[in-house]
N, C-alpha and C. Protein backbone atom coordinates (compact mmCIF):
# COMPACT_ATOMS: atom_id res chain seq x y z
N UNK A 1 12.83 7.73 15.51
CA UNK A 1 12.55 6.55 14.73
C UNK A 1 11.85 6.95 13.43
N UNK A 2 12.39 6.08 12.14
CA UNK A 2 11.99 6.88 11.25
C UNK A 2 10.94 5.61 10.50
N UNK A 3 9.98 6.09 9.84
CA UNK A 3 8.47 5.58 9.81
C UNK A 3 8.85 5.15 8.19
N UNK A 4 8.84 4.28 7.95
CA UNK A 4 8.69 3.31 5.94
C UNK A 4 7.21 3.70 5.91
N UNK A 5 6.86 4.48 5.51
CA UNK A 5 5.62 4.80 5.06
C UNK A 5 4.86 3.40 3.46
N UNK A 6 6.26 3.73 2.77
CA UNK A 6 5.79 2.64 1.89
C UNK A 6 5.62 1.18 2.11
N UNK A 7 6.33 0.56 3.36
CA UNK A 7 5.78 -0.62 4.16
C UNK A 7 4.81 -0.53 4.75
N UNK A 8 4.43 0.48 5.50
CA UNK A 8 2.92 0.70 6.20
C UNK A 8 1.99 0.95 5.37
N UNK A 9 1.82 1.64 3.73
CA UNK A 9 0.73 1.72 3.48
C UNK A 9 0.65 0.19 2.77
N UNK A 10 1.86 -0.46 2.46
CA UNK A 10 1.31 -1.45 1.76
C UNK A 10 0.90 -2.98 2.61
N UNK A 11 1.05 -2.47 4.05
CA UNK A 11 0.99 -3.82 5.20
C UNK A 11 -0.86 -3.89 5.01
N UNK A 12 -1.23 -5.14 4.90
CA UNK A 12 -2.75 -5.67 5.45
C UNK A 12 -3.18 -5.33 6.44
N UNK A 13 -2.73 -5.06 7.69
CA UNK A 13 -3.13 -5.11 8.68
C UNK A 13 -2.91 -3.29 9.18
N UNK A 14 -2.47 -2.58 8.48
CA UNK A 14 -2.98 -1.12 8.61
C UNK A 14 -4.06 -1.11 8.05
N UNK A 15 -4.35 -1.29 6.97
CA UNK A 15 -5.71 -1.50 6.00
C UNK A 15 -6.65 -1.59 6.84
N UNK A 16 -6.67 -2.77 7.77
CA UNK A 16 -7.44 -3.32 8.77
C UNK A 16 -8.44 -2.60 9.66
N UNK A 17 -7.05 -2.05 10.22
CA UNK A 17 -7.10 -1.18 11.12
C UNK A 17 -7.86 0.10 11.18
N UNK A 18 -7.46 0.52 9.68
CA UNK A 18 -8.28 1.73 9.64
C UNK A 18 -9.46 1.53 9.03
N UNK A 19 -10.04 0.77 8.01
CA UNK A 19 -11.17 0.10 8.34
C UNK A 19 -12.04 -0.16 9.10
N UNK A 20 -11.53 -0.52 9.84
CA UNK A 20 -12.08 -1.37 11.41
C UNK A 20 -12.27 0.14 12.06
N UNK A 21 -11.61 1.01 12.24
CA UNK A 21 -11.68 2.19 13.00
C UNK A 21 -12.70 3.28 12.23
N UNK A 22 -12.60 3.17 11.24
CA UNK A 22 -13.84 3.94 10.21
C UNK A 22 -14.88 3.67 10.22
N UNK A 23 -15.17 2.21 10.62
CA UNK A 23 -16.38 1.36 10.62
C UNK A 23 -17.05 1.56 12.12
N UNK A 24 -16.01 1.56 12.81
CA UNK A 24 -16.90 1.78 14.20
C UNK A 24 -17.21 3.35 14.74
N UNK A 25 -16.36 4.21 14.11
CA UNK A 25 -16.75 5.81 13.90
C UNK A 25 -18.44 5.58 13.08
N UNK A 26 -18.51 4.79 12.05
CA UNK A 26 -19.46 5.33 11.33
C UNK A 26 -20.87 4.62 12.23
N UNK A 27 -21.10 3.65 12.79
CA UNK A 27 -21.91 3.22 13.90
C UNK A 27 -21.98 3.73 14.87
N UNK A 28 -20.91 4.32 15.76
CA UNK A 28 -20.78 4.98 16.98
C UNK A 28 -21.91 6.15 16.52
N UNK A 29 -21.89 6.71 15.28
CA UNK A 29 -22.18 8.33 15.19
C UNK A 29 -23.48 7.91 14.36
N UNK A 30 -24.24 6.87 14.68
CA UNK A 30 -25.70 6.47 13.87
C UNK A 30 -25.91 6.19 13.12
N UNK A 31 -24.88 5.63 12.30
CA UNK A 31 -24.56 4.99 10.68
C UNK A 31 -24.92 3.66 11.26
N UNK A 32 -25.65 3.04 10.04
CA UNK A 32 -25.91 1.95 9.84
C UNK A 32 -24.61 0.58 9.72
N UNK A 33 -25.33 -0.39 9.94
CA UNK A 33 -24.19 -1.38 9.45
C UNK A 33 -23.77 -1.50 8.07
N UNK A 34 -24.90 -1.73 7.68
CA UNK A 34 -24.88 -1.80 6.19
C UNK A 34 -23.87 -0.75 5.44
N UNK A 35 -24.40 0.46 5.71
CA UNK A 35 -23.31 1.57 5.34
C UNK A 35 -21.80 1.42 5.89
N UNK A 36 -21.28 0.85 7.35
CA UNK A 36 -20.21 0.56 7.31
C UNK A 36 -19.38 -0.55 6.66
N UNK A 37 -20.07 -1.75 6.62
CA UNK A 37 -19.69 -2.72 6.18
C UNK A 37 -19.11 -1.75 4.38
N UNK A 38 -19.99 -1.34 3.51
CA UNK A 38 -20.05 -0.74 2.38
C UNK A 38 -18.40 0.06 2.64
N UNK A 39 -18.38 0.92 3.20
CA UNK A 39 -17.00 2.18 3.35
C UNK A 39 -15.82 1.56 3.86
N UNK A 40 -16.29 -0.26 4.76
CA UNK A 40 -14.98 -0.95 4.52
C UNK A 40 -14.68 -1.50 3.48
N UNK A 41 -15.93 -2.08 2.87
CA UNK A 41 -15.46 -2.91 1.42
C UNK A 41 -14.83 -1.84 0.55
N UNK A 42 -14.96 -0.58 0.29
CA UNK A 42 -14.33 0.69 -0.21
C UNK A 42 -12.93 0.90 0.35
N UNK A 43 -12.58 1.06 1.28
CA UNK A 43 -11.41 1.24 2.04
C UNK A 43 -10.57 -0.17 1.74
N UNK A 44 -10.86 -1.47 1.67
CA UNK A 44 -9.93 -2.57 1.63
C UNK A 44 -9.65 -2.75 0.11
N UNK A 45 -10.73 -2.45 -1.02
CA UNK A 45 -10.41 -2.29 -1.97
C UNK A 45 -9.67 -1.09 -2.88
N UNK A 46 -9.57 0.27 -1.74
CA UNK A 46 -8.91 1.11 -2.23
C UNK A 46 -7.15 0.86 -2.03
N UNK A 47 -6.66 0.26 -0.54
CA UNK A 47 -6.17 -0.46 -0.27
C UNK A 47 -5.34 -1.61 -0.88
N UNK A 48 -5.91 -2.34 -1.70
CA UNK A 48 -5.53 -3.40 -2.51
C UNK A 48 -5.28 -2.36 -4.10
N UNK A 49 -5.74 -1.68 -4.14
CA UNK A 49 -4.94 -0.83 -5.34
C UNK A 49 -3.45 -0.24 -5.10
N UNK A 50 -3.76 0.49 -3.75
CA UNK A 50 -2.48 1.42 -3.43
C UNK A 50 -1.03 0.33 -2.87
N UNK A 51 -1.24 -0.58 -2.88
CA UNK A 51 -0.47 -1.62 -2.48
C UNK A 51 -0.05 -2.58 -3.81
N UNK A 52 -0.93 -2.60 -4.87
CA UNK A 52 -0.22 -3.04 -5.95
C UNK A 52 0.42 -1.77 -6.67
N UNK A 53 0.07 -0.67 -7.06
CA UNK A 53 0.94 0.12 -7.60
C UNK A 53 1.86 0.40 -6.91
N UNK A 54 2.41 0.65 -4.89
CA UNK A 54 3.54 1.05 -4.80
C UNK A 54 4.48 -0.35 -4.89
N UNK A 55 3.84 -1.78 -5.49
CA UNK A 55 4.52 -2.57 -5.00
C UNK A 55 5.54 -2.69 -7.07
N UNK A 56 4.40 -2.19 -7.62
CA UNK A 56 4.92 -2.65 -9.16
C UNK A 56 5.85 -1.46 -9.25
N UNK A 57 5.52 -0.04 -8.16
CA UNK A 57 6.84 0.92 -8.58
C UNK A 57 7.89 0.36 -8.38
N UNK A 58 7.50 0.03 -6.92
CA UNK A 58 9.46 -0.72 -6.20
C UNK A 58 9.47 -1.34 -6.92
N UNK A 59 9.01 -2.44 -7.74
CA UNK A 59 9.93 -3.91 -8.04
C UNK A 59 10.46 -3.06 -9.72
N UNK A 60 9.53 -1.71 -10.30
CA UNK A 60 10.02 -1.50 -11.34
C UNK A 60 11.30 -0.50 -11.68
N UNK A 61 11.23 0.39 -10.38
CA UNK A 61 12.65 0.79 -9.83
C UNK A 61 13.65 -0.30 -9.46
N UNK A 62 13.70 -1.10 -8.78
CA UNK A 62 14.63 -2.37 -8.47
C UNK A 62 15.29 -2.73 -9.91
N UNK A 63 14.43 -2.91 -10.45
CA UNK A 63 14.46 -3.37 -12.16
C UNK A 63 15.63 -2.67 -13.10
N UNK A 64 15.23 -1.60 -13.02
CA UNK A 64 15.63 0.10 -13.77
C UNK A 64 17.56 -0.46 -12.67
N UNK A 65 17.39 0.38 -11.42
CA UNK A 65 18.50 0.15 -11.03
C UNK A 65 19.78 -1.41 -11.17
N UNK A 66 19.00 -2.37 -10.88
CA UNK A 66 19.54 -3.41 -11.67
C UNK A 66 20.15 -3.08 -12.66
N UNK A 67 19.13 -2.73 -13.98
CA UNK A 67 20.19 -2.91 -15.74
C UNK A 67 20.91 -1.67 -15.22
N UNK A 68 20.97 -0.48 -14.60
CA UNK A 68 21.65 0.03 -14.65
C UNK A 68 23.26 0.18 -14.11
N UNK A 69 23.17 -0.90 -13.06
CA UNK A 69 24.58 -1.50 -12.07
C UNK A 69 24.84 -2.44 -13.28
N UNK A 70 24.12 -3.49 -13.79
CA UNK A 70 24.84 -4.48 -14.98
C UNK A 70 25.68 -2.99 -16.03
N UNK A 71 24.92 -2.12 -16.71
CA UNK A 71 25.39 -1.67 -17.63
C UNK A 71 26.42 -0.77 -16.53
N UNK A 72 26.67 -0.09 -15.72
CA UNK A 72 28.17 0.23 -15.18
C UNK A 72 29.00 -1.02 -15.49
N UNK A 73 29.03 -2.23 -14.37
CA UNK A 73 29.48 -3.19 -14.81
C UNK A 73 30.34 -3.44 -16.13
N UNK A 74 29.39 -3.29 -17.06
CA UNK A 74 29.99 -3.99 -18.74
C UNK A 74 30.68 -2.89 -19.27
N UNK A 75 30.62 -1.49 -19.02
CA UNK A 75 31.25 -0.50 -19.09
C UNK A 75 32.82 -0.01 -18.55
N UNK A 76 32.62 -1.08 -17.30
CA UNK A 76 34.43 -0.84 -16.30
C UNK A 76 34.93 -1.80 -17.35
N UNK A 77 34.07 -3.05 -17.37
CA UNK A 77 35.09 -4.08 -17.87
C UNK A 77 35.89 -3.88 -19.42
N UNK A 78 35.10 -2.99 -20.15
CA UNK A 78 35.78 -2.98 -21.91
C UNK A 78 36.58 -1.75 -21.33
């Protein structure tokens, strides 16, 4: 089975997850709350970056390939 990496990093709920799993590593091992709460707000906002840039690549590749099927297109037809 083969893994969309670029759907998983850009899903919410991996974000979550590893968050949530970073956060309770960092308490389990004598870290404060405060400090976890902090390295999730870091992690969901690093998160919300890496999910708008792979989302503006795809839609700007989609884009690119588009004019480029129109311009084949206008090219068969003359």
């Amino acid at each position: 089975m083969k893994i969309n990496w670029i759907k998983k990093l850009t899903s919410r709920k991996f974000w979550m997850a590893v968050a949530s799993f970073v956060s309770m590593l960092i308490v389990a091992f004598g870290g404060s709350e405060a400090v976890a709460s902090q390295v999730t707000a870091l992690i969901i906002a690093g998160a919300t970056v890496v999910a708008y840039i792979l989302g503006e690549g795809l839609a700007d590749a989609a884009g690119v390939q588009a004019t480029a099927t129109a311009a084949d297109a206008d090219e068969k037809s003359n």
